[in-house]
PDB file of N, CA and C in Angstrom:
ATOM      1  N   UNK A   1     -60.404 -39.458   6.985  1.00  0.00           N
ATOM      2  CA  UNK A   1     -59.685 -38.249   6.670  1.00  0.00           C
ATOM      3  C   UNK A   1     -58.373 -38.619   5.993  1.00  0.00           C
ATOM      4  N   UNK A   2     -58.290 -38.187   4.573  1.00  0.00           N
ATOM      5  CA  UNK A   2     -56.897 -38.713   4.104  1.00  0.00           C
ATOM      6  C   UNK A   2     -55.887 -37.457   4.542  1.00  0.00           C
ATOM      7  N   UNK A   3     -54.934 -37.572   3.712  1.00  0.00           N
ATOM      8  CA  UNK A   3     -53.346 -37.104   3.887  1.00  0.00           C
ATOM      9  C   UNK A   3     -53.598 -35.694   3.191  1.00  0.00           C
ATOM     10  N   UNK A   4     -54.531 -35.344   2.636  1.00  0.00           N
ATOM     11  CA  UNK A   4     -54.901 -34.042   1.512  1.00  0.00           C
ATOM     12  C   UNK A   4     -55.442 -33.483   2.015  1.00  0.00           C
ATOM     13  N   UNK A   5     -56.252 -33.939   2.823  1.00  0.00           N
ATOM     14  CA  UNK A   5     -57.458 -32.765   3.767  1.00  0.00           C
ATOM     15  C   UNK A   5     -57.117 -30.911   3.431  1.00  0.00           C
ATOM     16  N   UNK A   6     -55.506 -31.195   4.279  1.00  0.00           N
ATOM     17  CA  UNK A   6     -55.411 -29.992   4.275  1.00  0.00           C
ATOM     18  C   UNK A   6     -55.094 -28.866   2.706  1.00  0.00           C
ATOM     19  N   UNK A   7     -55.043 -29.844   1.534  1.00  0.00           N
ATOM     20  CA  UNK A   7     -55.171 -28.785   0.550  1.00  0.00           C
ATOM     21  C   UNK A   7     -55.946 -28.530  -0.304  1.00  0.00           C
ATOM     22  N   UNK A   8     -55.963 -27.473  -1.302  1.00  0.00           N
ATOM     23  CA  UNK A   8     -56.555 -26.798  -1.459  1.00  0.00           C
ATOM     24  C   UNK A   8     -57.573 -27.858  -3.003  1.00  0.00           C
ATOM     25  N   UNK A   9     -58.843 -27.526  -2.715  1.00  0.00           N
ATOM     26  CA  UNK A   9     -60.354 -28.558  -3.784  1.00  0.00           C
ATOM     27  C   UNK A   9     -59.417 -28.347  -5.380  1.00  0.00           C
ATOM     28  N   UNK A  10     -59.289 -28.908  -6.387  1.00  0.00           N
ATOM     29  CA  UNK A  10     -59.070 -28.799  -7.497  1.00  0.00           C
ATOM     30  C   UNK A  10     -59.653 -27.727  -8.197  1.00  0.00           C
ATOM     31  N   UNK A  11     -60.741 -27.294  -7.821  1.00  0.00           N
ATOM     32  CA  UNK A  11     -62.146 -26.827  -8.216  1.00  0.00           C
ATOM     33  C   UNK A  11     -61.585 -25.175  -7.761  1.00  0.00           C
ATOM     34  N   UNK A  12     -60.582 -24.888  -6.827  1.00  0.00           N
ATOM     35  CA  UNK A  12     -60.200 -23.612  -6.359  1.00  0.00           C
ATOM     36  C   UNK A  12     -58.419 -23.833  -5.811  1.00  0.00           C
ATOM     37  N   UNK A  13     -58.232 -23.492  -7.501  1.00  0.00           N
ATOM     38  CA  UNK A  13     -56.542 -23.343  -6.653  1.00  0.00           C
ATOM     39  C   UNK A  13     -56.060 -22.440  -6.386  1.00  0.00           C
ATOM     40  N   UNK A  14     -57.075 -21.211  -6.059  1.00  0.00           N
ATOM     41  CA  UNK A  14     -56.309 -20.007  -5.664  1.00  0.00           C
ATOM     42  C   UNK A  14     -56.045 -20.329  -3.670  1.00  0.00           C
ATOM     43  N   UNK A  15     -56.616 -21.646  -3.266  1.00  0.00           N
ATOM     44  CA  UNK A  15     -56.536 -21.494  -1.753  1.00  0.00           C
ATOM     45  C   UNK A  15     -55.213 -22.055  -1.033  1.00  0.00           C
ATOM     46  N   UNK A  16     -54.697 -21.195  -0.482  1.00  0.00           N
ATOM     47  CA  UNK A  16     -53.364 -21.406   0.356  1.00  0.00           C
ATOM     48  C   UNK A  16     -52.956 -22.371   0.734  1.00  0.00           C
ATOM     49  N   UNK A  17     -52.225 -23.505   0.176  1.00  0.00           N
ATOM     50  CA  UNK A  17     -51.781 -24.825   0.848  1.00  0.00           C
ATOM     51  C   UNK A  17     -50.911 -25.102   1.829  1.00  0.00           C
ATOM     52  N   UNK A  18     -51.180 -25.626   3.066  1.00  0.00           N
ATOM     53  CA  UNK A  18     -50.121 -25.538   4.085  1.00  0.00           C
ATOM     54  C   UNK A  18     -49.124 -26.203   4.710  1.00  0.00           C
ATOM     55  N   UNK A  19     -48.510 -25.941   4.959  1.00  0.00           N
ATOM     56  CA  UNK A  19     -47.397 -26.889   4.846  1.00  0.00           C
ATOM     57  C   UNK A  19     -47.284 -27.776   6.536  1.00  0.00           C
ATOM     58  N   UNK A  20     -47.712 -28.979   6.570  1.00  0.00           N
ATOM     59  CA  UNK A  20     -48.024 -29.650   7.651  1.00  0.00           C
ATOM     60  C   UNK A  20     -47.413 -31.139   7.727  1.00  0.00           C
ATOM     61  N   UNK A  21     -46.948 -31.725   8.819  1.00  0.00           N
ATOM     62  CA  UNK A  21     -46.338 -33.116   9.137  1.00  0.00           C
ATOM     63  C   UNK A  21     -47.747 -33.733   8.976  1.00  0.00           C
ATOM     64  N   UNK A  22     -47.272 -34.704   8.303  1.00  0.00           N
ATOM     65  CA  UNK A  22     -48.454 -35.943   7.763  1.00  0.00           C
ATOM     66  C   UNK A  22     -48.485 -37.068   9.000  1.00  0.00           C
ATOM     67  N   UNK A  23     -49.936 -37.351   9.455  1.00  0.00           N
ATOM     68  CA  UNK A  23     -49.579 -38.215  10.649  1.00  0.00           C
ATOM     69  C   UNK A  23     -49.852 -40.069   9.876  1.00  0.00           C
ATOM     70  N   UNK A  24     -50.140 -40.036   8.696  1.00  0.00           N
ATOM     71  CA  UNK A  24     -49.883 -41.619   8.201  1.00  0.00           C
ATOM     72  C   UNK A  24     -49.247 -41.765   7.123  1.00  0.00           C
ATOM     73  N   UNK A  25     -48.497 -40.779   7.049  1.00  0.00           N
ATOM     74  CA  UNK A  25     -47.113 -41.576   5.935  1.00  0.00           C
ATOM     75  C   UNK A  25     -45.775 -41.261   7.046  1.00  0.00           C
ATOM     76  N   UNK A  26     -45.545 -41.515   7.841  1.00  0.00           N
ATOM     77  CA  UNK A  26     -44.469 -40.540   9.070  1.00  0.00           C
ATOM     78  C   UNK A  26     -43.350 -41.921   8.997  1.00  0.00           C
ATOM     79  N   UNK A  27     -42.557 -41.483   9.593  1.00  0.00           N
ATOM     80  CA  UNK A  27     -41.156 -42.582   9.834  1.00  0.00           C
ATOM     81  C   UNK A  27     -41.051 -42.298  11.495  1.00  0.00           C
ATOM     82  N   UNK A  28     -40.539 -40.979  11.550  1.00  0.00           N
ATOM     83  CA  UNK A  28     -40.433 -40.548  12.765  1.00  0.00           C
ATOM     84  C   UNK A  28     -41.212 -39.419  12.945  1.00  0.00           C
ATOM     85  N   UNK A  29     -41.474 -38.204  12.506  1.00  0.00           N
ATOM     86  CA  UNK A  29     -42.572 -37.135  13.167  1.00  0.00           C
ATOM     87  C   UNK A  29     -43.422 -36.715  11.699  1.00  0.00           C
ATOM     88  N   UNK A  30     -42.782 -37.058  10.791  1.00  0.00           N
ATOM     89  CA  UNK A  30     -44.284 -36.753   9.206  1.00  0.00           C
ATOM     90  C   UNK A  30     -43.586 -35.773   8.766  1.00  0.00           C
ATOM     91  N   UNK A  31     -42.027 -35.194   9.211  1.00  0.00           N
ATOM     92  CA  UNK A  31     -41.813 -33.948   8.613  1.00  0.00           C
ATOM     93  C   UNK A  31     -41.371 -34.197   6.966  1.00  0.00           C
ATOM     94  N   UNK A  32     -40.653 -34.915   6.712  1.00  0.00           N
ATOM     95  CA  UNK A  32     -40.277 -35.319   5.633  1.00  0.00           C
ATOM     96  C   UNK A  32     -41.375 -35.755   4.550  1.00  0.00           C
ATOM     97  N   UNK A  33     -42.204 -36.608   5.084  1.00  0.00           N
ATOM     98  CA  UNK A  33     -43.166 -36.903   4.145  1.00  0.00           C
ATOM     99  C   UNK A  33     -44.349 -35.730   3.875  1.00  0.00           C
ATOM    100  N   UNK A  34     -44.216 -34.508   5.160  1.00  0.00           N
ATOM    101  CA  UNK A  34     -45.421 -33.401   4.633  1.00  0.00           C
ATOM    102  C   UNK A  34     -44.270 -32.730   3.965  1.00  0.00           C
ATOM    103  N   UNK A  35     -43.439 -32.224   3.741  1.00  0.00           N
ATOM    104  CA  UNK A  35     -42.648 -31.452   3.021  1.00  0.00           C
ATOM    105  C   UNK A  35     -42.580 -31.950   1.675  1.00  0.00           C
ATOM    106  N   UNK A  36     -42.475 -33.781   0.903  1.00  0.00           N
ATOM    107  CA  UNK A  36     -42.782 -34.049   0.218  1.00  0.00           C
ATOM    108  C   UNK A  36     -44.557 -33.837  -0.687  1.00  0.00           C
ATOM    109  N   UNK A  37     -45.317 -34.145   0.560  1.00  0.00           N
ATOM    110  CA  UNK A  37     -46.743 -33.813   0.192  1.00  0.00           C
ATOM    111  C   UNK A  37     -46.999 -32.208  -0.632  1.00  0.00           C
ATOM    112  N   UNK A  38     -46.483 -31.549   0.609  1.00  0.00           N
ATOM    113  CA  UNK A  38     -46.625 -30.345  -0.406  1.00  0.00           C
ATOM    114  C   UNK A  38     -46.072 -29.850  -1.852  1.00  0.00           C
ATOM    115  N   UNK A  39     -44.840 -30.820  -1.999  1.00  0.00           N
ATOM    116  CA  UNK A  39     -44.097 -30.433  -3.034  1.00  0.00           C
ATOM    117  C   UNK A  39     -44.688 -31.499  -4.557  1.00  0.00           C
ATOM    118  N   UNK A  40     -45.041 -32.125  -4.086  1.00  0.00           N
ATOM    119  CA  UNK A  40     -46.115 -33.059  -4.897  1.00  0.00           C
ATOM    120  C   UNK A  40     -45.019 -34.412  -5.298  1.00  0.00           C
ATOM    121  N   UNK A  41     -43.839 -34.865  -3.938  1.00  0.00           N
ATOM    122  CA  UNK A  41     -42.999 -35.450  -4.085  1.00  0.00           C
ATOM    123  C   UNK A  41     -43.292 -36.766  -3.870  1.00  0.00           C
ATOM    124  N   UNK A  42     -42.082 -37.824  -3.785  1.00  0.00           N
ATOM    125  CA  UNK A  42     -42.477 -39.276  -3.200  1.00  0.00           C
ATOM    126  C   UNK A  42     -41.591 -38.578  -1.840  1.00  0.00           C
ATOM    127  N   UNK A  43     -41.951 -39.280  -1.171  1.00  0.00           N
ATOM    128  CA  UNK A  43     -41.411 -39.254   0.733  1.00  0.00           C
ATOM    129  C   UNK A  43     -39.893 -39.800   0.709  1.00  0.00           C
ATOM    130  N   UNK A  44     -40.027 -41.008  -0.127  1.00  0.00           N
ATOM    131  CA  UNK A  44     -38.484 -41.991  -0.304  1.00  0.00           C
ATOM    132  C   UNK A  44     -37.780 -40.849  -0.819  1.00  0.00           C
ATOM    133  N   UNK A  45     -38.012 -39.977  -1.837  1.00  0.00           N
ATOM    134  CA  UNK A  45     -36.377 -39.321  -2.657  1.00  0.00           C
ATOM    135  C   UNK A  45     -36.749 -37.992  -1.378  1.00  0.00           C
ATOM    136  N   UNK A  46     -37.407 -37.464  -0.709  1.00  0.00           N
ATOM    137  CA  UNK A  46     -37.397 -36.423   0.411  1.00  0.00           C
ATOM    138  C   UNK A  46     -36.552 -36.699   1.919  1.00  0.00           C
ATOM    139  N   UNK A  47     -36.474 -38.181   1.791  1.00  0.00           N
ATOM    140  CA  UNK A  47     -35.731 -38.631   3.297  1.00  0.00           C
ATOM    141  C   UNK A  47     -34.587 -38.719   2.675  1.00  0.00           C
ATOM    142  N   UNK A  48     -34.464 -39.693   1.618  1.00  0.00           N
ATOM    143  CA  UNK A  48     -33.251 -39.993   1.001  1.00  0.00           C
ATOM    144  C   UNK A  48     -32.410 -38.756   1.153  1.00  0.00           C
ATOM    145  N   UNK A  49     -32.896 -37.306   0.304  1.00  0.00           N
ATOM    146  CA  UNK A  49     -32.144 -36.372   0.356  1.00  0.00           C
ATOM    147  C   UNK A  49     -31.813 -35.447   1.762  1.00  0.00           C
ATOM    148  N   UNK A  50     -32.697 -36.056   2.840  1.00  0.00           N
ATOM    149  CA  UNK A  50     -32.362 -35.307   3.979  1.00  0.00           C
ATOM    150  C   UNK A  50     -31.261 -36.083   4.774  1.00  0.00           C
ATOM    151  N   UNK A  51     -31.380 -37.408   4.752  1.00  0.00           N
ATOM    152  CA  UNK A  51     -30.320 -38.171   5.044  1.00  0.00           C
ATOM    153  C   UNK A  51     -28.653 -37.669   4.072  1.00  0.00           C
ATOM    154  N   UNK A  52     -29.197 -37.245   3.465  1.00  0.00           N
ATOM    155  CA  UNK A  52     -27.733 -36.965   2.766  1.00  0.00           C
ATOM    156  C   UNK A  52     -27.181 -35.620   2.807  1.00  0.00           C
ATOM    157  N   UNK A  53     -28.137 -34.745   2.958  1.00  0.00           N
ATOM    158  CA  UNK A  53     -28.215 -33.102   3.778  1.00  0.00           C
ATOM    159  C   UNK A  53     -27.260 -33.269   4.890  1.00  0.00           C
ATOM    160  N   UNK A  54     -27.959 -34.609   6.280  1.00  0.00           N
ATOM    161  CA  UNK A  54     -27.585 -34.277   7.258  1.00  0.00           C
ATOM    162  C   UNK A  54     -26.197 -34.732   7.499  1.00  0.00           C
ATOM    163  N   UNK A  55     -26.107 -35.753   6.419  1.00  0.00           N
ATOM    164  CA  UNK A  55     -24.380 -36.171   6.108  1.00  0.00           C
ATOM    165  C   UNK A  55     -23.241 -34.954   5.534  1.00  0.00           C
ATOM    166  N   UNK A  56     -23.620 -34.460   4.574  1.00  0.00           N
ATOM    167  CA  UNK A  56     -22.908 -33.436   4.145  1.00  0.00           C
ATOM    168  C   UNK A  56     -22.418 -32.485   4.347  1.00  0.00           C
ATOM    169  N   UNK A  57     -23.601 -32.080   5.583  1.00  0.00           N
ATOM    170  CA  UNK A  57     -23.672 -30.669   5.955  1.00  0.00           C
ATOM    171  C   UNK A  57     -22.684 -30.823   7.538  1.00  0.00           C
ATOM    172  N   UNK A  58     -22.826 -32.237   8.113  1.00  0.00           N
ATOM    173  CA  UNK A  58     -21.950 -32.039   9.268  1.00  0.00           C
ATOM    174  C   UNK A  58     -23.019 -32.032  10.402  1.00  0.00           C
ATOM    175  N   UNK A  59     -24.501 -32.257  10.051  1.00  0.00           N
ATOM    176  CA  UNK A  59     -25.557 -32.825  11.191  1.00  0.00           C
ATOM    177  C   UNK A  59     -26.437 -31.600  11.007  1.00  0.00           C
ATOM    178  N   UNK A  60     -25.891 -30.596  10.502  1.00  0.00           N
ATOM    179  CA  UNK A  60     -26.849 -29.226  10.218  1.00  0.00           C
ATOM    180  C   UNK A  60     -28.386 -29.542   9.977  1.00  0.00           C
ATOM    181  N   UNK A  61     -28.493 -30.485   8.687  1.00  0.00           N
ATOM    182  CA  UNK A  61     -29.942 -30.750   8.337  1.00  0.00           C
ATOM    183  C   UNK A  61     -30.755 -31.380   9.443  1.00  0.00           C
ATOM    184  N   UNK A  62     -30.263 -32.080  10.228  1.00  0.00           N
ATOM    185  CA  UNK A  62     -30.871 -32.394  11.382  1.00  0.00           C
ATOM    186  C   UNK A  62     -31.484 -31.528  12.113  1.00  0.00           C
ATOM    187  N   UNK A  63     -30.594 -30.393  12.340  1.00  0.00           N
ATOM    188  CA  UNK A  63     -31.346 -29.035  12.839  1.00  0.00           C
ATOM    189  C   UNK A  63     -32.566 -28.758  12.285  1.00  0.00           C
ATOM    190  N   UNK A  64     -31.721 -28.178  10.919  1.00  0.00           N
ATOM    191  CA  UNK A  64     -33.765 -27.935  10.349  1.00  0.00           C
ATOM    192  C   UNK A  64     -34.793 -29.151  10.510  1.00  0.00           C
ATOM    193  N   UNK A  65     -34.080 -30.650  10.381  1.00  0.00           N
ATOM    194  CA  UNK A  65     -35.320 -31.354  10.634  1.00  0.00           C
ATOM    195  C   UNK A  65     -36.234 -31.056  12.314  1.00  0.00           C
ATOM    196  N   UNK A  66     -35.433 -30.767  12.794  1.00  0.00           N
ATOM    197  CA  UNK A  66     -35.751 -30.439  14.263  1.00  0.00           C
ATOM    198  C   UNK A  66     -37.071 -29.470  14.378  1.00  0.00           C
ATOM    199  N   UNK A  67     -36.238 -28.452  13.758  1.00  0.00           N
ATOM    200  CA  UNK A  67     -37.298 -27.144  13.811  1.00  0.00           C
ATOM    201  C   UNK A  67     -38.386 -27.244  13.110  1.00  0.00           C
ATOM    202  N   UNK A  68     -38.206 -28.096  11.978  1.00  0.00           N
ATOM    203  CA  UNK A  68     -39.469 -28.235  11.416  1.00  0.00           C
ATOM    204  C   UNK A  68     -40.531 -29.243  11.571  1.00  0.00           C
ATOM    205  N   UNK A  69     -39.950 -30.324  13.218  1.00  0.00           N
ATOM    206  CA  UNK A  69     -40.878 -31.213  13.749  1.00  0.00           C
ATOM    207  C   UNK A  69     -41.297 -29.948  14.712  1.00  0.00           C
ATOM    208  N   UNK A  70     -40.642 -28.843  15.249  1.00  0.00           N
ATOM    209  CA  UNK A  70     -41.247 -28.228  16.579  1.00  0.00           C
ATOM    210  C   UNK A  70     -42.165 -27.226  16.094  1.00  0.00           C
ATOM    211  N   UNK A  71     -42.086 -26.501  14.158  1.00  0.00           N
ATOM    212  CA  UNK A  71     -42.679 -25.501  13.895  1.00  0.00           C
ATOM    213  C   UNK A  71     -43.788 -26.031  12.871  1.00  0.00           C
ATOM    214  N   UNK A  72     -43.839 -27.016  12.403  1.00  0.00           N
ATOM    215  CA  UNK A  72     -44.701 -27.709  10.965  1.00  0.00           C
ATOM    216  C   UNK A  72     -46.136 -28.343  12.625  1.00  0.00           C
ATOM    217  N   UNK A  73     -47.570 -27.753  11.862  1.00  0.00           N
ATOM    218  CA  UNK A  73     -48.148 -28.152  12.681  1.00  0.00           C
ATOM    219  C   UNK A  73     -48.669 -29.346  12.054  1.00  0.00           C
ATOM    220  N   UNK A  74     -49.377 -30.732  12.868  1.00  0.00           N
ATOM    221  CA  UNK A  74     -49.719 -32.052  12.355  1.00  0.00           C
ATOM    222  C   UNK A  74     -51.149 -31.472  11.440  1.00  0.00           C
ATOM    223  N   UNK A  75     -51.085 -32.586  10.087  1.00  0.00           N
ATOM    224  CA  UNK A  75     -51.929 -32.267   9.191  1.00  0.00           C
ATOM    225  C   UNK A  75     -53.004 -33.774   9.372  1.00  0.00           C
TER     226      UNK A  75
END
């Protein structure tokens, strides 16, 4: 089962792609690297920029990383 499972056949892109923590590209919970997946990103410039979110913002992005390890279901 690869990392794509969950989206949608080439063959039908009208089907809903979902947005899910990847359990083999992960660092710590896959949130970063499924948020990249869906966006059709690399994982490196998606952490990179959350690491620098959570600097900027004063630890804020950490939050959303939070919520989106407790609300993103595993893909």
């Amino acid at each position: 089962m690869s990392n794509y499972d969950s989206y949608p056949h080439p063959n039908n892109p009208s089907a809903p792609r979902r947005l899910t923590r990847t359990e083999g590209d992960k660092m710590v919970a896959g949130v970063c690297s499924g948020v990249a997946h869906h966006l059709g990103m690399d994982p490196t410039i998606v952490r990179l920029l959350m690491v620098a979110a959570t600097v900027f913002t004063g630890g804020c992005a950490a939050l959303v990383y939070l919520a989106g390890w407790w609300l993103m279901p595993r893909g």
